[in-house]
N, C-alpha and C. Protein backbone atom coordinates (compact mmCIF):
# COMPACT_ATOMS: atom_id res chain seq x y z
N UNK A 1 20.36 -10.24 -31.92
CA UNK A 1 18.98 -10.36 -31.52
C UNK A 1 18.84 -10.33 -30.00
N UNK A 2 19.71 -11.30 -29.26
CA UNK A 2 19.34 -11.30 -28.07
C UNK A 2 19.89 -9.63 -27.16
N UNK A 3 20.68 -9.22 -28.22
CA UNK A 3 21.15 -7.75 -27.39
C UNK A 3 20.20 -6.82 -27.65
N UNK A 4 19.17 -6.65 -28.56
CA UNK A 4 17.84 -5.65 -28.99
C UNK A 4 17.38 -6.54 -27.86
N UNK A 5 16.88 -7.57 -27.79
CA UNK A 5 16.00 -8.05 -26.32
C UNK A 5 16.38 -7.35 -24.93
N UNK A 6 17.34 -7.39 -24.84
CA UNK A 6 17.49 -7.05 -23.53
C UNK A 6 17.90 -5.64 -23.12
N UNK A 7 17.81 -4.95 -24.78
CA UNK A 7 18.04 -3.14 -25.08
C UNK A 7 16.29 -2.95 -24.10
N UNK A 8 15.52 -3.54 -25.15
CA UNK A 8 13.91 -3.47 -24.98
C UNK A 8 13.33 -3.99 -23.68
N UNK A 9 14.12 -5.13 -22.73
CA UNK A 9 13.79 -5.62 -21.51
C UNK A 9 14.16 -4.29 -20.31
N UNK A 10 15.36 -3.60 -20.74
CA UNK A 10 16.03 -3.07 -19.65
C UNK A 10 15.62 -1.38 -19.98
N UNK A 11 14.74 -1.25 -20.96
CA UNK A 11 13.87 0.49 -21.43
C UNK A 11 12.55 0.00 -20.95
N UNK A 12 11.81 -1.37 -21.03
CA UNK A 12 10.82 -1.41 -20.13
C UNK A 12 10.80 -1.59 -18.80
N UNK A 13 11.89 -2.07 -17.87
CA UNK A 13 12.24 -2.08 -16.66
C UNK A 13 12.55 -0.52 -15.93
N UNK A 14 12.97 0.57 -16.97
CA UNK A 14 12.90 1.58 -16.84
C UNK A 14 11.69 2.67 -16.79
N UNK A 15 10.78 2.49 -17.22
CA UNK A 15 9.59 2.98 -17.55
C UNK A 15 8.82 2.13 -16.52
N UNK A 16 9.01 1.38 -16.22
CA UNK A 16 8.25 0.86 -15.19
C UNK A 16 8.99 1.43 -13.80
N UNK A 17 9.63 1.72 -13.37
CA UNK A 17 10.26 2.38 -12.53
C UNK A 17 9.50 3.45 -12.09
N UNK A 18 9.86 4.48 -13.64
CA UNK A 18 9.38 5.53 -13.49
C UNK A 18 8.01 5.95 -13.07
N UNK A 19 7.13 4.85 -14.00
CA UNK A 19 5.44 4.68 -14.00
C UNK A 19 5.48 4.59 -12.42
N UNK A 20 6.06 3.36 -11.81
CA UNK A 20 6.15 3.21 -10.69
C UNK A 20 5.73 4.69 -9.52
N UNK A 21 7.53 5.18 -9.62
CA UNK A 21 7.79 6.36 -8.78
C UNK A 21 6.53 7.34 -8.91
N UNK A 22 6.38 7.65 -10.17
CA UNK A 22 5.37 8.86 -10.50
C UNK A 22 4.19 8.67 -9.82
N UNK A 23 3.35 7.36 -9.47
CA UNK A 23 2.60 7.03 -8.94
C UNK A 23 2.54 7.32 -7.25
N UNK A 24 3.73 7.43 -6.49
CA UNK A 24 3.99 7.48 -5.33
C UNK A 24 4.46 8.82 -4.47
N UNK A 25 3.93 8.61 -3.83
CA UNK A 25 4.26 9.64 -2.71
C UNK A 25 4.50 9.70 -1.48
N UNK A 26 6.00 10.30 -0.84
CA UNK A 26 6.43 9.83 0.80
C UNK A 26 6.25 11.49 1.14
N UNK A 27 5.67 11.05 2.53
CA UNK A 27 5.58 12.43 3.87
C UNK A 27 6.51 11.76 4.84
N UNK A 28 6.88 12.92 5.96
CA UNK A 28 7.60 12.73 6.74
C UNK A 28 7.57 13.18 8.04
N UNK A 29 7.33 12.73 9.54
CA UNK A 29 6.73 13.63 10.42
C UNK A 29 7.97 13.95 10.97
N UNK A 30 8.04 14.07 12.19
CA UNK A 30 6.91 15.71 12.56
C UNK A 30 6.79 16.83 11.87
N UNK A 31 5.44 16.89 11.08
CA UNK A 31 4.91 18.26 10.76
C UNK A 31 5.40 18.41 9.53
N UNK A 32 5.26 17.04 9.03
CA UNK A 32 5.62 17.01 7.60
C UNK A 32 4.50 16.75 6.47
N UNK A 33 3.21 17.18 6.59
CA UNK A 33 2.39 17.17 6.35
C UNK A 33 1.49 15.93 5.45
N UNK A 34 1.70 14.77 6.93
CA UNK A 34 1.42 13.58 6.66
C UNK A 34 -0.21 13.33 6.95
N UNK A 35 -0.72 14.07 8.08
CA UNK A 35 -2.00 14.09 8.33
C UNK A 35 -2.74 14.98 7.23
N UNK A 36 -2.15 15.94 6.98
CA UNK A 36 -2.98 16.54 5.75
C UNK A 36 -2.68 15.79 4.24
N UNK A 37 -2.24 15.20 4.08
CA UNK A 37 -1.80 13.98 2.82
C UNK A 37 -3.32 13.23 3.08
N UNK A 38 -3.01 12.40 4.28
CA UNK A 38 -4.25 11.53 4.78
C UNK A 38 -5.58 11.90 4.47
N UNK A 39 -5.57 13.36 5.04
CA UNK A 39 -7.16 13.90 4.81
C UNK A 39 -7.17 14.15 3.62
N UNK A 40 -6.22 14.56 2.48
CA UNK A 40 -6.50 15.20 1.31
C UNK A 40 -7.00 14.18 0.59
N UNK A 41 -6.61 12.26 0.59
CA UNK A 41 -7.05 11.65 0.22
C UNK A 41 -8.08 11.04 0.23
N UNK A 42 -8.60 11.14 1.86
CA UNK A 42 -10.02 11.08 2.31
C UNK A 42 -11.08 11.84 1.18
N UNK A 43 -10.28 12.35 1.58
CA UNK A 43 -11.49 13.41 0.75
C UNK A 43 -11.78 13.22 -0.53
N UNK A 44 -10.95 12.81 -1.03
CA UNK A 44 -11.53 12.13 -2.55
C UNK A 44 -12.13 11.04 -2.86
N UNK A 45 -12.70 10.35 -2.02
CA UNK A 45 -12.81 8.77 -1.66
C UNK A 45 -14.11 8.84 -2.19
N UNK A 46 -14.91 7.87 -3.19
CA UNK A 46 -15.93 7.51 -3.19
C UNK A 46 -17.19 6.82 -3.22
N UNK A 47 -16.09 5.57 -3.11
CA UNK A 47 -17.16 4.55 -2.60
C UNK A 47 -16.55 3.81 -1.53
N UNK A 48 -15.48 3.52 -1.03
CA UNK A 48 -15.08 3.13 0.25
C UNK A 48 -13.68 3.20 0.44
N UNK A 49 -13.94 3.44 2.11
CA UNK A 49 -12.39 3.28 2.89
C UNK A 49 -12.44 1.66 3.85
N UNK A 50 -11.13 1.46 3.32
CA UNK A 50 -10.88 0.52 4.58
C UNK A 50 -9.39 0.70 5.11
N UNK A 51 -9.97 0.53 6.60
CA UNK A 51 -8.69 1.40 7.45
C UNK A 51 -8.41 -0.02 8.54
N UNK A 52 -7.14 -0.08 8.79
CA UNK A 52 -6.32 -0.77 9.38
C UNK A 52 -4.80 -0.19 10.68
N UNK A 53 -5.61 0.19 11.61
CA UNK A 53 -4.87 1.21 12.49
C UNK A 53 -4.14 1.02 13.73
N UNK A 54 -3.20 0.74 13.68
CA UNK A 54 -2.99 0.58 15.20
C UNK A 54 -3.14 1.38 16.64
N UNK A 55 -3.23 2.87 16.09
CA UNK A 55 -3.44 3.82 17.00
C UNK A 55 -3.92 4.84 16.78
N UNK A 56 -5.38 5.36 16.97
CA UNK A 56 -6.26 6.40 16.14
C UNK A 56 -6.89 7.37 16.92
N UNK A 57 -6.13 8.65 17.35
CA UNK A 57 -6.22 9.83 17.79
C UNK A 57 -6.91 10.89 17.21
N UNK A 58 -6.12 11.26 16.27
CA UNK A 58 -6.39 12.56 15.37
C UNK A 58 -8.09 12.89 15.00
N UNK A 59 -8.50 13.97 15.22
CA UNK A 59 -10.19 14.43 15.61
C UNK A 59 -9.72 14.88 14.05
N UNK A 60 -9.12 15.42 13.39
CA UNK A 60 -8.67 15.86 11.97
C UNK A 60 -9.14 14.85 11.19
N UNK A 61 -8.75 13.82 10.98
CA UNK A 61 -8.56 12.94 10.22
C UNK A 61 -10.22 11.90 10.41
N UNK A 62 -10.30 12.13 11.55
CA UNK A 62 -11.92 11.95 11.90
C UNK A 62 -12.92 12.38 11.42
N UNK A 63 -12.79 13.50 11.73
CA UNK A 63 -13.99 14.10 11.09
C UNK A 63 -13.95 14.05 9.44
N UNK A 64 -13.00 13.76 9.31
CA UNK A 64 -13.04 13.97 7.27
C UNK A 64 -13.35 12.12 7.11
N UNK A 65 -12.92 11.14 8.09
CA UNK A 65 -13.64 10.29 7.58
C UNK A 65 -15.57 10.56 7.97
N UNK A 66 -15.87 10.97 8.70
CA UNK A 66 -17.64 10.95 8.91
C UNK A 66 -17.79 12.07 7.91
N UNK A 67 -17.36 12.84 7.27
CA UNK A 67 -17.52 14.03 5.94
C UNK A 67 -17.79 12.80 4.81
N UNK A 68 -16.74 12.29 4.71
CA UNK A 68 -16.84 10.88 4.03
C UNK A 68 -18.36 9.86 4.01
N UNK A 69 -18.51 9.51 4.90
CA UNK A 69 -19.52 8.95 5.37
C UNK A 69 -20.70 9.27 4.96
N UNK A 70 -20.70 10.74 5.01
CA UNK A 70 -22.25 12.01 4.68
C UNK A 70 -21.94 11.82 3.62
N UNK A 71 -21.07 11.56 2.54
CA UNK A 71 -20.97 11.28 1.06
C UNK A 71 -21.67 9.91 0.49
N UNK A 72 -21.72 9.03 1.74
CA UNK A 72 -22.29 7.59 1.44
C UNK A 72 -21.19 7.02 0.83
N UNK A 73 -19.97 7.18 1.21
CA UNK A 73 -18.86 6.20 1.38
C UNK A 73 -18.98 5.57 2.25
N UNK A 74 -18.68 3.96 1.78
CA UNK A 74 -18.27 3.13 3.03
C UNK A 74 -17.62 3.28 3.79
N UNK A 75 -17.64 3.31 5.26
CA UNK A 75 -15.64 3.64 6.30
C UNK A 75 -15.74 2.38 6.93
N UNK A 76 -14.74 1.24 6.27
CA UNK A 76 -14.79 0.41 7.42
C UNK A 76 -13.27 0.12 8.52
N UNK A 77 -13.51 0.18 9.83
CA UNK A 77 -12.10 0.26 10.30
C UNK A 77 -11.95 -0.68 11.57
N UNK A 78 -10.66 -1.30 11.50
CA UNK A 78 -10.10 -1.99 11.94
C UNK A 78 -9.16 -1.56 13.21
N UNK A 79 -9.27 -1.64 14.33
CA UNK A 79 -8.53 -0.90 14.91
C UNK A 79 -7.74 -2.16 16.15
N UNK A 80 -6.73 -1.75 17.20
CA UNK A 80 -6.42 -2.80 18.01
C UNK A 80 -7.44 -2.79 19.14
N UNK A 81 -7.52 -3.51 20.11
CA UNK A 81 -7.72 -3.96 21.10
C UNK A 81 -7.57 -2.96 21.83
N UNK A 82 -6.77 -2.41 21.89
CA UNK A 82 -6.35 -0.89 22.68
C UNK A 82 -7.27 0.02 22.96
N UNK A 83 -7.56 0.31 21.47
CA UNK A 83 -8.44 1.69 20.62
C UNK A 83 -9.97 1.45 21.72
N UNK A 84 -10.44 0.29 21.83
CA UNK A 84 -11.61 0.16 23.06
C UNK A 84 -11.46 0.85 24.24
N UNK A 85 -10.50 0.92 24.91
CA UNK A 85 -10.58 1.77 26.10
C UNK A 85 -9.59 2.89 26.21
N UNK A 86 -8.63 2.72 24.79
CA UNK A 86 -8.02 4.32 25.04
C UNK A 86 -8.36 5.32 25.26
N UNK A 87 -8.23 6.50 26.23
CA UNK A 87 -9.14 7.19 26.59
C UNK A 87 -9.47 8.19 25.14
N UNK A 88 -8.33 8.85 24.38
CA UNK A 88 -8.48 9.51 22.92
C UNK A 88 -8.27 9.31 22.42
N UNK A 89 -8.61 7.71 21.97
CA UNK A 89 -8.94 6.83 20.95
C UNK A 89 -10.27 7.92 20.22
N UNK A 90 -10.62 7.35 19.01
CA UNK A 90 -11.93 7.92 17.94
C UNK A 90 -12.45 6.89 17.84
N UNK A 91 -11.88 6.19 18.33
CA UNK A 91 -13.04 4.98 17.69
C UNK A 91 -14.88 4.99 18.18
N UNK A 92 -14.66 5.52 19.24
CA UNK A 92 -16.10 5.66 19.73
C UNK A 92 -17.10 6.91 19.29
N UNK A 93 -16.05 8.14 18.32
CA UNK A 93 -16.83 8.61 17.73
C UNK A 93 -16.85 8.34 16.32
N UNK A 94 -16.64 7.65 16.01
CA UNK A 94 -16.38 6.81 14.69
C UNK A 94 -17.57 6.58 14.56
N UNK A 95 -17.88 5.26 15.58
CA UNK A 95 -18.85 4.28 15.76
C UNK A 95 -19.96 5.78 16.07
N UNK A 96 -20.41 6.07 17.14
CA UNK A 96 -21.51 6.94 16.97
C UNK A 96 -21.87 7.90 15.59
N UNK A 97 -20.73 7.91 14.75
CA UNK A 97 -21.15 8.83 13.48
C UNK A 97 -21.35 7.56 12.44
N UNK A 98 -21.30 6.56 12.61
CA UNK A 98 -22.26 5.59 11.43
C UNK A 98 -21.02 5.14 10.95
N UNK A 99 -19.80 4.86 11.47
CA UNK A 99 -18.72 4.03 10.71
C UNK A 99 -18.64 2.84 11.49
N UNK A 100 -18.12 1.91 10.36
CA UNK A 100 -18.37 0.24 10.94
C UNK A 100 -16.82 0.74 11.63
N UNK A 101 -16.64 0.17 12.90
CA UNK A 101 -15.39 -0.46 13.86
C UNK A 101 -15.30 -1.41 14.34
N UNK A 102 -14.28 -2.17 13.89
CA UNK A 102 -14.15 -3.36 14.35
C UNK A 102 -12.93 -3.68 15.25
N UNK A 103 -12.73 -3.79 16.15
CA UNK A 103 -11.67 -4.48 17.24
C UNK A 103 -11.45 -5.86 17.22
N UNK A 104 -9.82 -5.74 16.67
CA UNK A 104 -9.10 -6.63 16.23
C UNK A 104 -8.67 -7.48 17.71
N UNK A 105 -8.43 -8.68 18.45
CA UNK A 105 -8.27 -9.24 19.00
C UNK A 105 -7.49 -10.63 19.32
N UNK A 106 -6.30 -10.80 18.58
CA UNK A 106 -5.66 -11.70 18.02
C UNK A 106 -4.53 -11.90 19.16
N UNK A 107 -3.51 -12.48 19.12
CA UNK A 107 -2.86 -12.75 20.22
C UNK A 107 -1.88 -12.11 20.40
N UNK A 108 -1.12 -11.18 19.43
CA UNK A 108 -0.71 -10.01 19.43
C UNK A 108 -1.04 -8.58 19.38
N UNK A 109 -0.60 -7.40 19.05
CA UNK A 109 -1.09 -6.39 18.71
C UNK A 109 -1.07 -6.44 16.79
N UNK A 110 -2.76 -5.59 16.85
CA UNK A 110 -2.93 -5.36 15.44
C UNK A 110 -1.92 -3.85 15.12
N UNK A 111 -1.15 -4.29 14.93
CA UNK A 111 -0.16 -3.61 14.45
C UNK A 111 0.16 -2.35 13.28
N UNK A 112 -0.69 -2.86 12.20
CA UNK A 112 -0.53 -2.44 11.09
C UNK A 112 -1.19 -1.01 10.97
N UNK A 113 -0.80 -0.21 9.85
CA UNK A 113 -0.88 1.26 9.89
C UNK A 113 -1.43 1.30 8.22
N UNK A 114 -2.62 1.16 7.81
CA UNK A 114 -2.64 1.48 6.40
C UNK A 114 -3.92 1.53 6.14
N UNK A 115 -4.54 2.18 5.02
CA UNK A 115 -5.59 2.53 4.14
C UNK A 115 -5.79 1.80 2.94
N UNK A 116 -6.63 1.62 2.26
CA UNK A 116 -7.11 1.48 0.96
C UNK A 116 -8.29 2.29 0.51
N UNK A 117 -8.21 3.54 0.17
CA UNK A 117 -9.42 4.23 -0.54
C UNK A 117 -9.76 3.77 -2.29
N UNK A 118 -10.94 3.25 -2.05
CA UNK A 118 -11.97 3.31 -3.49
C UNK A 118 -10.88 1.60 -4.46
N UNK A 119 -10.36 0.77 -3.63
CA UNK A 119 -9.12 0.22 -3.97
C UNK A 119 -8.48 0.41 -5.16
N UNK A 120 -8.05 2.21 -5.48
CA UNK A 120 -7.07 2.76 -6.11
C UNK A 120 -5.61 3.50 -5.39
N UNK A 121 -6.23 3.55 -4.29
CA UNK A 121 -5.18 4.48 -3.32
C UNK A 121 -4.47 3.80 -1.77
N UNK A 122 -3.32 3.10 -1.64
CA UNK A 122 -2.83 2.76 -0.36
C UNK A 122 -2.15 3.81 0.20
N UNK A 123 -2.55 3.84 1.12
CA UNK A 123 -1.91 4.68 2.24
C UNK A 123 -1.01 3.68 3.33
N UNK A 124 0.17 3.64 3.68
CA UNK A 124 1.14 3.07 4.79
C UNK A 124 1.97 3.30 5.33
N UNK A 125 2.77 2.78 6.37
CA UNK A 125 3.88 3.31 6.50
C UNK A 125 4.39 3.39 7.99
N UNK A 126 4.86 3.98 9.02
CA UNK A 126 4.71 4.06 9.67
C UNK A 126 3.71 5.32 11.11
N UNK A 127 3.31 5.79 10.46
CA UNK A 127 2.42 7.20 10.33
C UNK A 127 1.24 6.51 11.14
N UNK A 128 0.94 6.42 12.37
CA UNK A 128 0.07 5.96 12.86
C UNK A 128 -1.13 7.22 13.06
N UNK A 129 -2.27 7.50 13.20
CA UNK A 129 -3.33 8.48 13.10
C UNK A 129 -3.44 9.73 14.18
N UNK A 130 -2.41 9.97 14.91
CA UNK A 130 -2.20 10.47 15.57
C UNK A 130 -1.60 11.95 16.17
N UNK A 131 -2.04 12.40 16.84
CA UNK A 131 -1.42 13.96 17.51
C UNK A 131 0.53 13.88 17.47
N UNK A 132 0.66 12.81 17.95
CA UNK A 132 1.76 12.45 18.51
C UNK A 132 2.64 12.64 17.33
N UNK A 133 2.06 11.45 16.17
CA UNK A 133 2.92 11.36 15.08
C UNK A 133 3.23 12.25 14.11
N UNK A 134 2.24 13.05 14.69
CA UNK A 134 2.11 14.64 13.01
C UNK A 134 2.87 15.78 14.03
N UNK A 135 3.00 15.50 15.15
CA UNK A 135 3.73 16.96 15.77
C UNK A 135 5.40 16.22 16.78
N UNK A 136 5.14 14.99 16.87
CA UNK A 136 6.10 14.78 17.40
C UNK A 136 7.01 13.71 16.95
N UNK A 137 6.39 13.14 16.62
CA UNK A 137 7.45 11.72 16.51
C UNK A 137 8.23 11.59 14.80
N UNK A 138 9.30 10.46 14.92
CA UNK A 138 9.82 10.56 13.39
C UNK A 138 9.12 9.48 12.71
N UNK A 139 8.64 9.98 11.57
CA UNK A 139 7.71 8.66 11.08
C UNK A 139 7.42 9.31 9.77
N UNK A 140 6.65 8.43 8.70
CA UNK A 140 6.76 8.09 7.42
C UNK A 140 5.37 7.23 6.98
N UNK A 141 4.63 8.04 5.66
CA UNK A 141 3.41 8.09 5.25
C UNK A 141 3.97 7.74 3.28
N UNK A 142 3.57 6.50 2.97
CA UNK A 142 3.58 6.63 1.31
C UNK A 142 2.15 6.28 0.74
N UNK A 143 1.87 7.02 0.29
CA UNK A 143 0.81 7.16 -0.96
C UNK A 143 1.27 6.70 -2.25
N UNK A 144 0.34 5.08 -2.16
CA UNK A 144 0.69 4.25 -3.71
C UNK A 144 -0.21 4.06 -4.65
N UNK A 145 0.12 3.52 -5.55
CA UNK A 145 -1.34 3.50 -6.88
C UNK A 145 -1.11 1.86 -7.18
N UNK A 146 0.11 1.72 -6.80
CA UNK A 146 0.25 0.18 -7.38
C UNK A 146 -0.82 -0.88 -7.11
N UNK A 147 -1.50 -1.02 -8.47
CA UNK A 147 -2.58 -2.17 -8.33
C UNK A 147 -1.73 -3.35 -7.42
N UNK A 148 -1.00 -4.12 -7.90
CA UNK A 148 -0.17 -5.51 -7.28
C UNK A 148 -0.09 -4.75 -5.83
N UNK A 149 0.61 -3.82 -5.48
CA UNK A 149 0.46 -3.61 -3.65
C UNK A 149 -0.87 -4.03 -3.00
N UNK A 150 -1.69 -3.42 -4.12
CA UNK A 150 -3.44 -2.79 -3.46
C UNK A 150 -3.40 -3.62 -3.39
N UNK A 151 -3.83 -4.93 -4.36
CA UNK A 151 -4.76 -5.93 -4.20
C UNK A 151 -3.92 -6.64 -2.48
N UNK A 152 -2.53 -6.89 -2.71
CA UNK A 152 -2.62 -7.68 -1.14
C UNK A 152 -2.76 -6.83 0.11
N UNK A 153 -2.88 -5.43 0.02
CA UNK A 153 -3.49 -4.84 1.63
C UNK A 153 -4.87 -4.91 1.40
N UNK A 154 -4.97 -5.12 0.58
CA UNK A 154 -7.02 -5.48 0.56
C UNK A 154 -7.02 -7.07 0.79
N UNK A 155 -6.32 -7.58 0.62
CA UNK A 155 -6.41 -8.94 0.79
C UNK A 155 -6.33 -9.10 2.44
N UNK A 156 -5.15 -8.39 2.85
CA UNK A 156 -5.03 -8.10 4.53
C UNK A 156 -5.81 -7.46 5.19
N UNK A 157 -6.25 -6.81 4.48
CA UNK A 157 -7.40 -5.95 5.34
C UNK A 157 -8.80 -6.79 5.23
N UNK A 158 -9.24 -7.99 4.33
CA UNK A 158 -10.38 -8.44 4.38
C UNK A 158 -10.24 -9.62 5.57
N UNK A 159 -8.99 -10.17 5.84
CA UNK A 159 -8.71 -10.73 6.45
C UNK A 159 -8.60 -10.50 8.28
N UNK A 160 -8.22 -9.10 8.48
CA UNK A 160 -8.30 -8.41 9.66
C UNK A 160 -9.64 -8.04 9.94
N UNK A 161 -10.42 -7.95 9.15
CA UNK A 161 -11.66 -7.64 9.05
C UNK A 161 -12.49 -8.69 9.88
N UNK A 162 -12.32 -9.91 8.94
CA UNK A 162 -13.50 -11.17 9.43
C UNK A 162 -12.43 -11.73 10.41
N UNK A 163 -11.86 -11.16 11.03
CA UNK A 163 -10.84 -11.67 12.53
C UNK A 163 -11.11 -10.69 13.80
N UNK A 164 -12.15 -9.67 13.63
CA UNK A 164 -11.95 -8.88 14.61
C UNK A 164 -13.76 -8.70 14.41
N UNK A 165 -14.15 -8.38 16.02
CA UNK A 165 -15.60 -8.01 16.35
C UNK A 165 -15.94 -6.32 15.91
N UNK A 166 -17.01 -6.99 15.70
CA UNK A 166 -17.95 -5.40 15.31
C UNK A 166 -18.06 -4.72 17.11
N UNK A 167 -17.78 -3.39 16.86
CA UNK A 167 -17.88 -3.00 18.07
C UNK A 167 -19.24 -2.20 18.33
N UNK A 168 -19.38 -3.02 19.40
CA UNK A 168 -21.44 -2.29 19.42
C UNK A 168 -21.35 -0.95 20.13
N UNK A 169 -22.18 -0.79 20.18
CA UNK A 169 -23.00 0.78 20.61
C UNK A 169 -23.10 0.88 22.33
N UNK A 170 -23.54 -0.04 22.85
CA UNK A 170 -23.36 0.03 24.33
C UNK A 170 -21.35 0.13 24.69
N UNK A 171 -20.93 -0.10 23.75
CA UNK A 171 -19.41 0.88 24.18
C UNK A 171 -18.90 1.92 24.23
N UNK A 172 -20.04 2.54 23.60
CA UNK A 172 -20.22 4.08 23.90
C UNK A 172 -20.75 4.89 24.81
N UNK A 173 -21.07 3.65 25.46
CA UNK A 173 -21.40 4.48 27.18
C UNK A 173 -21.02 4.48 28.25
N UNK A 174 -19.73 3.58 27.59
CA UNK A 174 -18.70 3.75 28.86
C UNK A 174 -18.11 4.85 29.11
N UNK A 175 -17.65 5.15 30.34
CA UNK A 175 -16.62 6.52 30.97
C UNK A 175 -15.45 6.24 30.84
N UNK A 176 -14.31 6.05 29.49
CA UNK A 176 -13.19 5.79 29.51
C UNK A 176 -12.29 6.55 30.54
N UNK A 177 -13.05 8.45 30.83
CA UNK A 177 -11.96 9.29 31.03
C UNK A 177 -12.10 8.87 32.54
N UNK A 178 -13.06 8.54 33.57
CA UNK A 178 -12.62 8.26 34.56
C UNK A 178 -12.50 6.54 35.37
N UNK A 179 -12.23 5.82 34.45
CA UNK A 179 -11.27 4.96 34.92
C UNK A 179 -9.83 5.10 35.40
N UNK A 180 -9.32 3.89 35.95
CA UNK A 180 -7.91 4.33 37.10
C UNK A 180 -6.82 3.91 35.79
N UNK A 181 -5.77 4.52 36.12
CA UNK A 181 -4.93 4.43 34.80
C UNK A 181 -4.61 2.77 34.81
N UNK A 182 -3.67 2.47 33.78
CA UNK A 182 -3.15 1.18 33.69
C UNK A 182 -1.72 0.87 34.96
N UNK A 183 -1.60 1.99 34.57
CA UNK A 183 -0.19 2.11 35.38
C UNK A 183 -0.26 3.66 36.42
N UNK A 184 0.03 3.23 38.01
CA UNK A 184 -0.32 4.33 38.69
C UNK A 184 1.37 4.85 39.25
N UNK A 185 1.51 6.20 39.11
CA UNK A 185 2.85 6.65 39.51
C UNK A 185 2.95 6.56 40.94
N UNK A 186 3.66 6.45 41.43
CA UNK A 186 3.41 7.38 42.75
C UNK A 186 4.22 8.51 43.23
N UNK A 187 3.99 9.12 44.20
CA UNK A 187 4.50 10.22 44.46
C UNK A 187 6.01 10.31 44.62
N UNK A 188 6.47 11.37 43.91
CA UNK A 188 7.99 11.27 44.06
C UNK A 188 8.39 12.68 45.36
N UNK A 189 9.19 12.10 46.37
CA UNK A 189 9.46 13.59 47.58
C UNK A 189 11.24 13.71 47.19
N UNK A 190 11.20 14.81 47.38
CA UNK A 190 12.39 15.40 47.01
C UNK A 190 12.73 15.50 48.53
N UNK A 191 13.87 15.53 49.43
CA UNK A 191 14.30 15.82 50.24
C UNK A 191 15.91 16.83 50.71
């Protein structure tokens, strides 16, 4: 008896595996078509995104969230402290196309890199939203279904949420591009 138990424990541990895997999907950058993964999922989204970003470049991935938006999906996004005055940051056309942004402000960096569309679909990984990461850098995008994942990045993400300010509209009239850098080089002479 107890060896049919554990025939039947270790064929459902298997099938759950599989259920598992089948559910999932890894990209791989550079130019591993992690930003188009991203948008392809956007795009199916229909009643809300919530985004959790540490670094959000990509005008690609932008514009398919405000495509989103014109659908009357929710976009709500979370971004660092950074994303406010990076100069090609999106966040400021985010915010002018009708998506909530919120700037995270905690005593570290908001770190985290992930999605929840329609809370059927996580997106994570190390794949930050970026030019950089889809053409240059080595990095890694998984697309999950697992309810038990979802529910705790929705749990993290409601949490990053009511921890970080709504970012208003008079921040959109700042001149990010001609402020003085953070860090100024100076001239190097060859002799």
């Amino acid at each position: 008896m107890k060896k049919i138990f554990l025939f039947f424990l270790f064929i459902f541990f298997i099938l759950s595996l599989i259920c598992f895997a089948a559910g999932s999907k890894v990209y791989f950058s550079p130019q591993g078509g992690c930003q188009a993964a991203v948008i392809s999922e956007i795009s199916k989204a229909q009643r809300v995104i919530d985004i959790a970003m540490y670094d959000f470049t990509s005008g690609p991935i932008a514009q398919e969230l405000v495509m989103a938006k014109k659908r009357h999906v929710m976009v709500r996004i979370v971004l660092d402290h950074s994303q406010q005055t990076q100069p090609a940051s999106k966040s400021r056309y985010l915010l002018s196309k009708g998506c909530e942004v919120r700037i995270h402000h905690g005593l570290g960096l908001m770190h985290n890199k992930f999605a929840v569309i329609d809370g059927q679909v996580l997106l994570t990984g190390s794949f930050n939203w970026t030019f950089m990461a889809e053409q240059k850098n080595e990095e890694n995008l998984l697309i999950m279904t697992d309810q038990g994942l979802i529910k705790q990045y929705e749990k993290q993400f409601e949490y990053l949420y009511k921890d970080s300010d709504l970012m208003k509209t008079r921040d959109l009239s700042h001149d990010f591009h001609h402020r003085p850098h953070r860090y100024s080089l100076s001239p190097v002479h060859f002799f």
